[in-house]
N, C-alpha and C. Protein backbone atom coordinates (compact mmCIF):
# COMPACT_ATOMS: atom_id res chain seq x y z
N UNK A 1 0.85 -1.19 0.00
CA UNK A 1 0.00 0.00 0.00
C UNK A 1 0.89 1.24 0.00
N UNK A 2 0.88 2.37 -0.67
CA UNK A 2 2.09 3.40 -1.00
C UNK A 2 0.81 4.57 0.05
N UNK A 3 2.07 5.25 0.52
CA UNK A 3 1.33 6.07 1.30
C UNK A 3 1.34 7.47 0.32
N UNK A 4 1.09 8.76 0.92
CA UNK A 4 1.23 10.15 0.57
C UNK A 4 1.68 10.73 1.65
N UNK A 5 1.79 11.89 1.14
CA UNK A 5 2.42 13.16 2.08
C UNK A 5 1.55 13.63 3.13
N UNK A 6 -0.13 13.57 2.85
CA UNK A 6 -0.95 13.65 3.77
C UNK A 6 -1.35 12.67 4.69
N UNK A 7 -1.15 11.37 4.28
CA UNK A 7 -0.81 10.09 5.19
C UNK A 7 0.23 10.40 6.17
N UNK A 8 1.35 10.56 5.70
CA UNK A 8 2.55 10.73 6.31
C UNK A 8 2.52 11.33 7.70
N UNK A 9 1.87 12.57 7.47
CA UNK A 9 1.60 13.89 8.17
C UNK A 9 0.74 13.24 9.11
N UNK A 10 -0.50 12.48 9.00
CA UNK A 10 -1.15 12.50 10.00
C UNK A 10 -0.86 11.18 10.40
N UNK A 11 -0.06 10.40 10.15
CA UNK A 11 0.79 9.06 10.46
C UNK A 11 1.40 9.42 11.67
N UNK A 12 2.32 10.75 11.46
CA UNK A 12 3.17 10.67 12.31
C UNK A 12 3.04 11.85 13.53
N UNK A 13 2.03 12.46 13.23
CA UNK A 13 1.11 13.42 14.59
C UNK A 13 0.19 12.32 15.54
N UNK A 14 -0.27 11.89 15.03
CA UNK A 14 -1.30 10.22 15.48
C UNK A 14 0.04 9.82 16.63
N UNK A 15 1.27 9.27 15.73
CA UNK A 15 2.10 8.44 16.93
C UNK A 15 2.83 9.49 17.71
N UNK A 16 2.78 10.90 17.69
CA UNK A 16 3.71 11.46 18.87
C UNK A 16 2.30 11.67 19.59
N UNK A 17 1.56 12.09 19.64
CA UNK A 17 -0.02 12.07 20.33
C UNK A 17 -0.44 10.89 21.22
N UNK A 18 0.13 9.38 20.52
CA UNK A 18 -0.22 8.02 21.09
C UNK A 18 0.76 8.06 22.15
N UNK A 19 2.09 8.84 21.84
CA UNK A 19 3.38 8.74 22.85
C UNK A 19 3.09 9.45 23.87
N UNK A 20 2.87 10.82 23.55
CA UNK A 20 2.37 11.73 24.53
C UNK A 20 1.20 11.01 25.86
N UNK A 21 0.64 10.37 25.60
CA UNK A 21 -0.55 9.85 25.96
C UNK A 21 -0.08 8.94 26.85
N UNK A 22 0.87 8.38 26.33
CA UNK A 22 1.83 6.94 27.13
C UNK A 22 2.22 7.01 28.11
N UNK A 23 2.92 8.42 27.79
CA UNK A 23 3.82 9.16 28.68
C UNK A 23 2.78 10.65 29.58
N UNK A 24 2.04 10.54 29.60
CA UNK A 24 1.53 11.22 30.28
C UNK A 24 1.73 12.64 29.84
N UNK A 25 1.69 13.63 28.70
CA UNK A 25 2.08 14.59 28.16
C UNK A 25 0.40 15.11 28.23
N UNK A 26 -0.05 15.53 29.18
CA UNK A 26 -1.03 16.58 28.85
C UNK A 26 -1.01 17.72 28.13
N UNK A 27 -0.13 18.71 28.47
CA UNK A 27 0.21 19.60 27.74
C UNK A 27 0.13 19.72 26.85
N UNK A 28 1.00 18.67 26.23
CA UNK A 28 1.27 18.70 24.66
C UNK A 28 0.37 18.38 24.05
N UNK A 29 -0.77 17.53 24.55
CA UNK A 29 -2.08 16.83 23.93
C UNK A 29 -3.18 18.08 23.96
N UNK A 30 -2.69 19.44 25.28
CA UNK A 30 -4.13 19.96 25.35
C UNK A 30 -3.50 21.04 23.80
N UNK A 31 -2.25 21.40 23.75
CA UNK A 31 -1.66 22.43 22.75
C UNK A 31 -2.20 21.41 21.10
N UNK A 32 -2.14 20.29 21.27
CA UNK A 32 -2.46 20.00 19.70
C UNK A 32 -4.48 19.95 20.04
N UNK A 33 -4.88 20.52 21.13
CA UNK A 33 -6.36 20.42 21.11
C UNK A 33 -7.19 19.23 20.84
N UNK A 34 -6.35 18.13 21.54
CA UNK A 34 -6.85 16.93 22.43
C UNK A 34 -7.63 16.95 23.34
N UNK A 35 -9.28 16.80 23.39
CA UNK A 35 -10.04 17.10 24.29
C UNK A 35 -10.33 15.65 24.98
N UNK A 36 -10.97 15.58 25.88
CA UNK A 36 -11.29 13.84 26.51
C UNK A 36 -11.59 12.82 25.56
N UNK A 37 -12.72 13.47 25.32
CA UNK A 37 -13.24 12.29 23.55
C UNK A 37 -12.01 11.79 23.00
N UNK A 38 -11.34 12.72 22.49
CA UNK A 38 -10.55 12.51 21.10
C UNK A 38 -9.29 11.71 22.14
N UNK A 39 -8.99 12.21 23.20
CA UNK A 39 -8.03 10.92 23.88
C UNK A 39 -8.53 9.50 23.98
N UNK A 40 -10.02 9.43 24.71
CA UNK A 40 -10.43 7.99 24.71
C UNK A 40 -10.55 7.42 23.13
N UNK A 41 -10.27 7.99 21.97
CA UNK A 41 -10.37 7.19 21.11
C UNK A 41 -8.94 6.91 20.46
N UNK A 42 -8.43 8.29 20.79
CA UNK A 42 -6.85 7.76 20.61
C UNK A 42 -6.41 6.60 21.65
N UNK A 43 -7.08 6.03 22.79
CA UNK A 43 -6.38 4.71 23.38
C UNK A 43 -7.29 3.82 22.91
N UNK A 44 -7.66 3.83 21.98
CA UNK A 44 -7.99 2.55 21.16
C UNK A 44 -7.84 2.66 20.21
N UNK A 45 -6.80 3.29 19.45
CA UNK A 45 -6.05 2.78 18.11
C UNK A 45 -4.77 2.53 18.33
N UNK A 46 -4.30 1.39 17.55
CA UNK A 46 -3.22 0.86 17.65
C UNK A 46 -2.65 0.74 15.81
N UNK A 47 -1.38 0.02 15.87
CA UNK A 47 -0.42 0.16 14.98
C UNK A 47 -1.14 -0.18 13.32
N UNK A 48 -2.27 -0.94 13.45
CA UNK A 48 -2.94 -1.58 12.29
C UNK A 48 -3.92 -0.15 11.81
N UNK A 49 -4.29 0.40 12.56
CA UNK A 49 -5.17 1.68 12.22
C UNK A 49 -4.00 2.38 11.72
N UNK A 50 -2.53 2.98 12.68
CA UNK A 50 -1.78 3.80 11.28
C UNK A 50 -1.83 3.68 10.30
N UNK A 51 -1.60 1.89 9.90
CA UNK A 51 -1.39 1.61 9.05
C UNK A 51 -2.27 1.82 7.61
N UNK A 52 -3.54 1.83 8.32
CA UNK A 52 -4.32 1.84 7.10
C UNK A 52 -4.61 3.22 7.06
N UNK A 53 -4.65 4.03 7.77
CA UNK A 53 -4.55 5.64 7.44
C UNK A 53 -3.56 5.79 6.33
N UNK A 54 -2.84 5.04 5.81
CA UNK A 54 -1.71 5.06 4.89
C UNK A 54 -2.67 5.71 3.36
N UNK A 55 -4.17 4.78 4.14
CA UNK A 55 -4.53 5.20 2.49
C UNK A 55 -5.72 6.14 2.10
N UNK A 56 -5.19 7.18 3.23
CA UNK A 56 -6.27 8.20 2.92
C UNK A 56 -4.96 9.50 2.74
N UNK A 57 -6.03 10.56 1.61
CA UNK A 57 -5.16 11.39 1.40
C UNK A 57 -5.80 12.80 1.65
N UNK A 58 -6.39 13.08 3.20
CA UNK A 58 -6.31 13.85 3.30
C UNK A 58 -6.10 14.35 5.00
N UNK A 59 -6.02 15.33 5.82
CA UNK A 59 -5.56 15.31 7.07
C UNK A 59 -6.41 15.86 8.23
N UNK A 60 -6.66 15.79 9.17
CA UNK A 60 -7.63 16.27 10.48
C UNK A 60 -6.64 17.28 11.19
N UNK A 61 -5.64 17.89 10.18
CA UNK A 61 -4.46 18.71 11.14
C UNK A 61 -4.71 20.46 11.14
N UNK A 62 -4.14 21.24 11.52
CA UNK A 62 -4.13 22.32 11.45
C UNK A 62 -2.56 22.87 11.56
N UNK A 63 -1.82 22.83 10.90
CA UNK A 63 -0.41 23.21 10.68
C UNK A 63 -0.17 24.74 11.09
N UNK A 64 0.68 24.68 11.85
CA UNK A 64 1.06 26.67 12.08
C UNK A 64 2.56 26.65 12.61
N UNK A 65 2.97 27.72 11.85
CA UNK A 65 4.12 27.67 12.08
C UNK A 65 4.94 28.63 13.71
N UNK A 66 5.09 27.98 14.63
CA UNK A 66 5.69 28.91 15.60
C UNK A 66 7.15 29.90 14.76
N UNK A 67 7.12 30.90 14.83
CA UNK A 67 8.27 31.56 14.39
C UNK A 67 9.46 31.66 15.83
N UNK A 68 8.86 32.14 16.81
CA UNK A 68 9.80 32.21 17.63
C UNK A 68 10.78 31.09 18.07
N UNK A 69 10.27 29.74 17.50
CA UNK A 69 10.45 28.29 18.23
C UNK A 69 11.57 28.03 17.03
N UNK A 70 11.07 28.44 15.60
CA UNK A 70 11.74 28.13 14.41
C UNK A 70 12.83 28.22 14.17
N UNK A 71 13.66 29.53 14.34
CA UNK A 71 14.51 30.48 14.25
C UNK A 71 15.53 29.88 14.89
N UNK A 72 15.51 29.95 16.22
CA UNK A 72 16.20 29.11 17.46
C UNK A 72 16.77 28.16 16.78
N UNK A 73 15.81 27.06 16.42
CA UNK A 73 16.12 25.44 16.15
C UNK A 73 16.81 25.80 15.08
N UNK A 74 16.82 26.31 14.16
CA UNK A 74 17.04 26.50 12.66
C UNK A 74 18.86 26.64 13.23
N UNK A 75 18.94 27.89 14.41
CA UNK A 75 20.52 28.42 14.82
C UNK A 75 21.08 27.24 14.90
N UNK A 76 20.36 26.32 15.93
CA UNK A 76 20.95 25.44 16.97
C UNK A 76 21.13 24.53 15.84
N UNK A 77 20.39 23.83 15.19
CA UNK A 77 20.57 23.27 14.31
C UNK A 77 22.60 23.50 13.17
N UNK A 78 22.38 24.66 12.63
CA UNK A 78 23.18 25.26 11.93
C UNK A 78 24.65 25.18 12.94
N UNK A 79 24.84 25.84 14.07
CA UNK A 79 25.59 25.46 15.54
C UNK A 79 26.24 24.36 15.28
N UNK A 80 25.45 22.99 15.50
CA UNK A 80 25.57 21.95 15.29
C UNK A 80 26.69 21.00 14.13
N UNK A 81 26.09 21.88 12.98
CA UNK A 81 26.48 21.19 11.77
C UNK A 81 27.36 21.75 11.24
N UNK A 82 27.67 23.45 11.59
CA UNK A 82 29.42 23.76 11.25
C UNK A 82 30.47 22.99 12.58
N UNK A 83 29.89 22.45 13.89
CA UNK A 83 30.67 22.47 14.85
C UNK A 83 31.16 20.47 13.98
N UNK A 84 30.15 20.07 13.59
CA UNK A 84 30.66 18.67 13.14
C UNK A 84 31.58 18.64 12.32
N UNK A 85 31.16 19.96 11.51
CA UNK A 85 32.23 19.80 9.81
C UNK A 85 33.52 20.32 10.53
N UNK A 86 33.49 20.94 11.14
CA UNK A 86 34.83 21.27 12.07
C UNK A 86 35.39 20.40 12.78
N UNK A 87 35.19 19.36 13.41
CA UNK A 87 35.19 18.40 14.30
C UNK A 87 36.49 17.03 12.83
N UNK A 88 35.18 17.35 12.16
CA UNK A 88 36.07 16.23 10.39
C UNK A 88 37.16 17.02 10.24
N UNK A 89 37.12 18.10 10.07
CA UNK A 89 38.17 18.58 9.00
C UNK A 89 39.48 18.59 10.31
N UNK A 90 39.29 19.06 11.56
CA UNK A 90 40.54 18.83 12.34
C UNK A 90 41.04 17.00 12.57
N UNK A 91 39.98 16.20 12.38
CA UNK A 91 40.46 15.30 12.30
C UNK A 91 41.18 14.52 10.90
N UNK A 92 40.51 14.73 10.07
CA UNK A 92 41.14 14.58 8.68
C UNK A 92 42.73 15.57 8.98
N UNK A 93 42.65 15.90 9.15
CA UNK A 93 44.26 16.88 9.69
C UNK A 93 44.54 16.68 10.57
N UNK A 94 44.34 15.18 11.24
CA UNK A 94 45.24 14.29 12.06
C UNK A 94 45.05 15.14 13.62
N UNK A 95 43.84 15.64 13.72
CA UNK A 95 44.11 16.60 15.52
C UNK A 95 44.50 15.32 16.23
N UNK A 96 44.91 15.21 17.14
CA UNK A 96 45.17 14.81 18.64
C UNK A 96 43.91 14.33 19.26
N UNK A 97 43.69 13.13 19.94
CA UNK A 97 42.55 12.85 21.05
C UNK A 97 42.63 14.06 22.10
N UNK A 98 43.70 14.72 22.28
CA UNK A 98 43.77 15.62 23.51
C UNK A 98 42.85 16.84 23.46
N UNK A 99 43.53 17.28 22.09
CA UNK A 99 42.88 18.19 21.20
C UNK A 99 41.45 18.44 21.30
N UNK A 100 41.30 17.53 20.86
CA UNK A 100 39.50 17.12 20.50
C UNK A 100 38.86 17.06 21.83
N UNK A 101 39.51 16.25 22.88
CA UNK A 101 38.78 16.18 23.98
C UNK A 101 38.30 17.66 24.90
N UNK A 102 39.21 18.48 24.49
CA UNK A 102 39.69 20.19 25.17
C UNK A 102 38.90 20.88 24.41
N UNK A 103 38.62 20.95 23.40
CA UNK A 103 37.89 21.51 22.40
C UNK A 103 36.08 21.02 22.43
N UNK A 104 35.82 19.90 22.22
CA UNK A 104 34.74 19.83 22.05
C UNK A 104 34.24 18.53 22.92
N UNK A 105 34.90 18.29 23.71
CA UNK A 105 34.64 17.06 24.86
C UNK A 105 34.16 15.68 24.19
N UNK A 106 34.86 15.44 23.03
CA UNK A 106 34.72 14.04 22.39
C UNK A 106 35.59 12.75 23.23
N UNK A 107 34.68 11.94 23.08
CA UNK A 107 35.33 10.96 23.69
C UNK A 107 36.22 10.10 23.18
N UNK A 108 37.45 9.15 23.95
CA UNK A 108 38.19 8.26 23.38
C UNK A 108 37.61 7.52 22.10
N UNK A 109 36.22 6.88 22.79
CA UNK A 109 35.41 6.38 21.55
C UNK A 109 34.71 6.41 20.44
N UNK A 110 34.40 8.14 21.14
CA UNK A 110 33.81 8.76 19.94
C UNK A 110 35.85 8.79 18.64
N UNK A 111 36.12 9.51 19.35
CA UNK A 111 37.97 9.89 18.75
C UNK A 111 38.12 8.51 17.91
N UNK A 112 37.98 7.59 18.30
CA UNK A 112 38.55 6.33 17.30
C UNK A 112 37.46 5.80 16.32
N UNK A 113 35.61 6.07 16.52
CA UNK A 113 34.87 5.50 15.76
C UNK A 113 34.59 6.55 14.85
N UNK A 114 35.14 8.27 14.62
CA UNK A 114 35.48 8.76 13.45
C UNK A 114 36.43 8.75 12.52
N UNK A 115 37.48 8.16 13.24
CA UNK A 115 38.55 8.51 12.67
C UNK A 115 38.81 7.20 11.80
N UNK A 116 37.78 6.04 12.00
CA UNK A 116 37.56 4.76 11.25
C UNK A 116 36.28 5.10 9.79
N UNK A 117 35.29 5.77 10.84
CA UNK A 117 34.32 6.28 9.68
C UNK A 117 35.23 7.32 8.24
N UNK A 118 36.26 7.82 8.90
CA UNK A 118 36.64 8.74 7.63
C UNK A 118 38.17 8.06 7.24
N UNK A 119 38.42 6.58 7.54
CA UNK A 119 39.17 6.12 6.95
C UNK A 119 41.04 6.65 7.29
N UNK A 120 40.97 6.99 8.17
CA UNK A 120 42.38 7.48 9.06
C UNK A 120 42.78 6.44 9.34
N UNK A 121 44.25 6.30 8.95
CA UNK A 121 45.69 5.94 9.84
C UNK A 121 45.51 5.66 11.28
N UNK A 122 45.45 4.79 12.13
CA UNK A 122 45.79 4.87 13.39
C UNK A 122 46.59 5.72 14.10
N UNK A 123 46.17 6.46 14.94
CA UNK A 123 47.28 7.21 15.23
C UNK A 123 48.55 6.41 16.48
N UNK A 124 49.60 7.07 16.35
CA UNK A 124 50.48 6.03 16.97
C UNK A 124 51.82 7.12 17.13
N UNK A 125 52.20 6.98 18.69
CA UNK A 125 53.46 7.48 19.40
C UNK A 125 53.01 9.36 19.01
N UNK A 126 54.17 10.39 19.89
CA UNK A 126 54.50 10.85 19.79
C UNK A 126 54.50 11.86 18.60
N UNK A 127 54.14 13.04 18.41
CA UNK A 127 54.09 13.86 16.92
C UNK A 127 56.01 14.06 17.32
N UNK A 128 56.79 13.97 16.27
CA UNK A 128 58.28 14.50 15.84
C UNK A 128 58.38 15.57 16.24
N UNK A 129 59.72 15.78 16.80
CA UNK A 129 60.36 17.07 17.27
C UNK A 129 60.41 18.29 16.61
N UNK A 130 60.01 19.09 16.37
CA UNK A 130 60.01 20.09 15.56
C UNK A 130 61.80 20.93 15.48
N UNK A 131 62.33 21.33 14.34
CA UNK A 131 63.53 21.73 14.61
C UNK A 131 63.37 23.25 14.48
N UNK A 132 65.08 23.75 14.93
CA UNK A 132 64.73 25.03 15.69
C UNK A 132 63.68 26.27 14.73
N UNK A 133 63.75 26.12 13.40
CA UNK A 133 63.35 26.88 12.04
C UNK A 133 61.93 27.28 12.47
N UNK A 134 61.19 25.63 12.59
CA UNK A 134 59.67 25.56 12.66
C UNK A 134 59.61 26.14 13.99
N UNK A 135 60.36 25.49 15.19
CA UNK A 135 59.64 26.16 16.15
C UNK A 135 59.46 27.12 16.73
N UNK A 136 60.56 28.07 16.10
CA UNK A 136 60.72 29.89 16.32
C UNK A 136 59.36 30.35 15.22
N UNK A 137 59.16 29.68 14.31
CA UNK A 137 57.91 30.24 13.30
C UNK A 137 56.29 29.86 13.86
N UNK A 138 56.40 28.97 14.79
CA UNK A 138 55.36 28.47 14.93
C UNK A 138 55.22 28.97 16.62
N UNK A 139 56.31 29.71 17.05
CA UNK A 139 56.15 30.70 18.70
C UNK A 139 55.88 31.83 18.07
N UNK A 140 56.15 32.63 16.75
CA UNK A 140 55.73 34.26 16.59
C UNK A 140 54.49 33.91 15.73
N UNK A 141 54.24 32.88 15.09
CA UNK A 141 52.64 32.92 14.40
C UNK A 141 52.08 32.48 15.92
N UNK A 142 52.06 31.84 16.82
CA UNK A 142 50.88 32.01 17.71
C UNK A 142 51.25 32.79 18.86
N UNK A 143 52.30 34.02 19.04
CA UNK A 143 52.24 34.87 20.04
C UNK A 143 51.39 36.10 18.85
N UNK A 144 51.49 36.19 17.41
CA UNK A 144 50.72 37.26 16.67
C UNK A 144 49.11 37.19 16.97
N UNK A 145 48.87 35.95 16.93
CA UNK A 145 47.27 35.42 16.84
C UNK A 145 46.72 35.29 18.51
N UNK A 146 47.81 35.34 19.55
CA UNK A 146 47.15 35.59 20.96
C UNK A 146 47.09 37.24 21.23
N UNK A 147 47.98 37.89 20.49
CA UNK A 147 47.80 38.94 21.06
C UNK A 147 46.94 39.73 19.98
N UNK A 148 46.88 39.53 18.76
CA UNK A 148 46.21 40.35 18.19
C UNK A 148 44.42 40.31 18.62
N UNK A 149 44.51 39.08 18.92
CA UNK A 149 42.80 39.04 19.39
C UNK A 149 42.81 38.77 20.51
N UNK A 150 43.46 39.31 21.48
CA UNK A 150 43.76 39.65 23.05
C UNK A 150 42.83 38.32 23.83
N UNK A 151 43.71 36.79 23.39
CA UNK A 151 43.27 36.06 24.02
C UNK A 151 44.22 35.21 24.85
N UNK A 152 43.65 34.37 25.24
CA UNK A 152 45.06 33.40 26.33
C UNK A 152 44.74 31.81 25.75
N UNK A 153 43.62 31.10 25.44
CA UNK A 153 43.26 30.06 24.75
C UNK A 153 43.33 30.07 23.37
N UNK A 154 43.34 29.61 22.20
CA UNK A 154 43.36 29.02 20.99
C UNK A 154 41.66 28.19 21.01
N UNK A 155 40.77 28.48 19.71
CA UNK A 155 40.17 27.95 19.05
C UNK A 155 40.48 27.29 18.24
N UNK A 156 39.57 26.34 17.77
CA UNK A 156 39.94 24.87 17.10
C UNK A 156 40.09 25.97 15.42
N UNK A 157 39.23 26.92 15.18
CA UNK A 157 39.55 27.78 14.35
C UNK A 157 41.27 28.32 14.36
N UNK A 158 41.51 28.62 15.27
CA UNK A 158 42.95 28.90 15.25
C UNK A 158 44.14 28.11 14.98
N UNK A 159 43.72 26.80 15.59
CA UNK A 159 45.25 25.78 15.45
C UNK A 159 44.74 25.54 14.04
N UNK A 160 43.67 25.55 12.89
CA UNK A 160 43.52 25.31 11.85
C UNK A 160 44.61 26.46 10.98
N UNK A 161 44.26 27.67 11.62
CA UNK A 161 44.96 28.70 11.26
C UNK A 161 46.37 28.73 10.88
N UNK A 162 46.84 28.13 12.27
CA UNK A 162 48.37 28.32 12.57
C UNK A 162 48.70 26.99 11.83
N UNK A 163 48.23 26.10 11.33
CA UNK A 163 48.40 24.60 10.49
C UNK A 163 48.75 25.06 9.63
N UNK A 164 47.50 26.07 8.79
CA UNK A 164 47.95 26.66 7.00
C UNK A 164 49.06 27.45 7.18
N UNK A 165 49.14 28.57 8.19
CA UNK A 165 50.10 29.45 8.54
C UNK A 165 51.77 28.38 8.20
N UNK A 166 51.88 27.79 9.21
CA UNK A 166 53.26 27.19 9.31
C UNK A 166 53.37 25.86 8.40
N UNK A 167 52.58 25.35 8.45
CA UNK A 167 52.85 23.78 7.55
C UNK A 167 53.10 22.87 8.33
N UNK A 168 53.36 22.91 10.12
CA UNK A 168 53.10 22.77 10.80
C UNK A 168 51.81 21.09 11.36
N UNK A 169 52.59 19.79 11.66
CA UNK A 169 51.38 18.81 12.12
C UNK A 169 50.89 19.71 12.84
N UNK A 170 49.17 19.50 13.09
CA UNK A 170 48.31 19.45 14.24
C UNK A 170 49.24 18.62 15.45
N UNK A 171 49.21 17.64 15.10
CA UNK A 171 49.56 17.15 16.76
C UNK A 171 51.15 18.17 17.29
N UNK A 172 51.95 18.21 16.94
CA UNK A 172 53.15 19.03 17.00
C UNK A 172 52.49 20.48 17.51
N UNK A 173 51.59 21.31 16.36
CA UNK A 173 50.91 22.46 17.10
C UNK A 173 50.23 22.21 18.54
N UNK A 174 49.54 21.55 18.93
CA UNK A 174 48.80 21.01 20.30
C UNK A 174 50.06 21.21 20.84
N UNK A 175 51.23 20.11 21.21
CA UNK A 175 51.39 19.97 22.27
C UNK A 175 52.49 21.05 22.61
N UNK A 176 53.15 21.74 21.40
CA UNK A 176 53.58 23.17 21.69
C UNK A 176 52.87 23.90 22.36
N UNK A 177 52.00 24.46 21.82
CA UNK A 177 50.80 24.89 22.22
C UNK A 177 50.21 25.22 23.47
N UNK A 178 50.34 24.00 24.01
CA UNK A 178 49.56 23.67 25.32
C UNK A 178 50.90 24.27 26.34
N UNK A 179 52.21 23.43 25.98
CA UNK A 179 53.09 23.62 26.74
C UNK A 179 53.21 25.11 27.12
N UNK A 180 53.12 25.93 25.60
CA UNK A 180 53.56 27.79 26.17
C UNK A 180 52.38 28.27 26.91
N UNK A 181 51.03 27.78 26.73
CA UNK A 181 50.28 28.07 27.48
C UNK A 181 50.40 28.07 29.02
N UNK A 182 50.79 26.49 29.29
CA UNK A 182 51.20 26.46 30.76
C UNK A 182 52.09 27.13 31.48
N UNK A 183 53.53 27.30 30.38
CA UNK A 183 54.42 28.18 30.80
C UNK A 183 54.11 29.42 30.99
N UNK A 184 53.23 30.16 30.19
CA UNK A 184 52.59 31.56 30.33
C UNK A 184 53.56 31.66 28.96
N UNK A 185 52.84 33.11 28.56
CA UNK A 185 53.33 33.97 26.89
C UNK A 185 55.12 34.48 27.58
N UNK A 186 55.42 34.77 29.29
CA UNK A 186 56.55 34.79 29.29
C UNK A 186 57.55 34.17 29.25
N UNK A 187 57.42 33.45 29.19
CA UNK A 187 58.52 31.99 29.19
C UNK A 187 59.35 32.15 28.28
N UNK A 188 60.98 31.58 28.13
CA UNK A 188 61.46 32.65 27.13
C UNK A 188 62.24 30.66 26.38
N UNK A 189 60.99 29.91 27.18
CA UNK A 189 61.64 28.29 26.80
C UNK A 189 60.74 28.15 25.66
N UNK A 190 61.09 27.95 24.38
CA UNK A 190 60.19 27.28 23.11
C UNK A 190 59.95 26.14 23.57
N UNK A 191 60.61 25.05 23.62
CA UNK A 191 60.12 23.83 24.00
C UNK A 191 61.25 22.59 23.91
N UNK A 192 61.20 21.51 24.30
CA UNK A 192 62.20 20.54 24.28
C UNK A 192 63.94 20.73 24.70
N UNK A 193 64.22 21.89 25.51
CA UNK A 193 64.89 22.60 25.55
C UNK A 193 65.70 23.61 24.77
N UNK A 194 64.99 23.94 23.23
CA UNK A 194 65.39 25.08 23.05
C UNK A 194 64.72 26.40 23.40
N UNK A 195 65.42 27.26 23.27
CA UNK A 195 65.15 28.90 23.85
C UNK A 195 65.09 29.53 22.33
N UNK A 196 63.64 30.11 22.73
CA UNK A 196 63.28 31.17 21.21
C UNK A 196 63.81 32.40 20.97
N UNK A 197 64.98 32.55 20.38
CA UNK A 197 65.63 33.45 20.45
C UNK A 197 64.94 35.16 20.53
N UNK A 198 64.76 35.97 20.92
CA UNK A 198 64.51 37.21 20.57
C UNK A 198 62.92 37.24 21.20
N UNK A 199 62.83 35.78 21.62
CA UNK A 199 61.09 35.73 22.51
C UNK A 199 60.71 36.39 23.08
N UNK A 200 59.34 36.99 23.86
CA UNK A 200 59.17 37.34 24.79
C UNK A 200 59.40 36.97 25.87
């Protein structure tokens, strides 16, 4: 039996209404203008009545659009779906579990069942020592980018930044990174025991 769009519609108001009902959702039953009647007959339909509503094509609904409710969801929504594509693209660029966990509180498991979904390398040991070239370039590109936007943390936007900036691994940026952080912007130690010449 092929349903329609007006099936559909009142297919699937019918089962959040039957849920509501389950669950004790007055509210929500008195806002879709569920009066006693129309509940006692909604607890006597069950899954075989959806079903055959499949084959009517027209609806008992009254559709309205909340605007104030819309807008919101629409943000949160949008929120959501640049924070994921962000989430890929630092991992496709090899971020760090540390990284990720500091940034957007992903878990170990979440960290390994993307990084399988998008077909990544295992990650394994240690990011390489950076030599002295990179790591004097990669202390004045992120003392330019803390102070120009008068911050003390790095956004996942930023170590993306300082990646294109220097050429620079992600994991190598992190744990620099983290280290001058801890040390404070005065520290005049780059890292692994060299000293950044002319540093702050």
């Amino acid at each position: 039996m092929s349903s329609n769009k007006e099936a559909d519609l009142t297919t699937a108001v019918l089962l959040y209404a039957m849920r509501c009902l389950a669950e004790g959702d007055q509210q929500a039953l008195r806002a879709m203008n569920f009066g006693p009647k129309e509940l006692d007959a909604l607890k006597e339909m069950n899954l075989a009545d959806l079903y055959r509503a499949d084959a009517l094509r027209v609806h008992c609904l009254q559709i309205g659009l909340n605007r104030d409710v819309f807008w919101p969801m629409l943000d949160h929504l949008r929120h959501q779906r640049e924070s994921e594509d962000l989430q890929r693209t630092l991992l496709v660029a090899d971020a760090p579990l540390e990284m990720m966990q500091q940034l957007f509180g992903v878990s170990s498991r979440e960290y390994t069942r993307w990084r399988r979904l998008l077909t990544l390398a295992p990650a394994v040991g240690r990011p390489p020592e950076l030599n002295e070239t990179d790591t004097h370039a990669l202390w004045y590109a992120w003392q330019d980018k803390v102070q120009a936007d008068d911050k003390s943390t790095l956004t996942a936007e930023d170590y993306l930044d300082l990646q294109q900036q220097t050429g620079i691994g992600l994991r190598s940026i992190w744990a620099l990174v983290q280290r001058w952080e801890t040390y404070g912007e005065g520290s005049s130690a780059a890292t692994s025991g060299r000293v950044v010449e002319n540093g702050p």
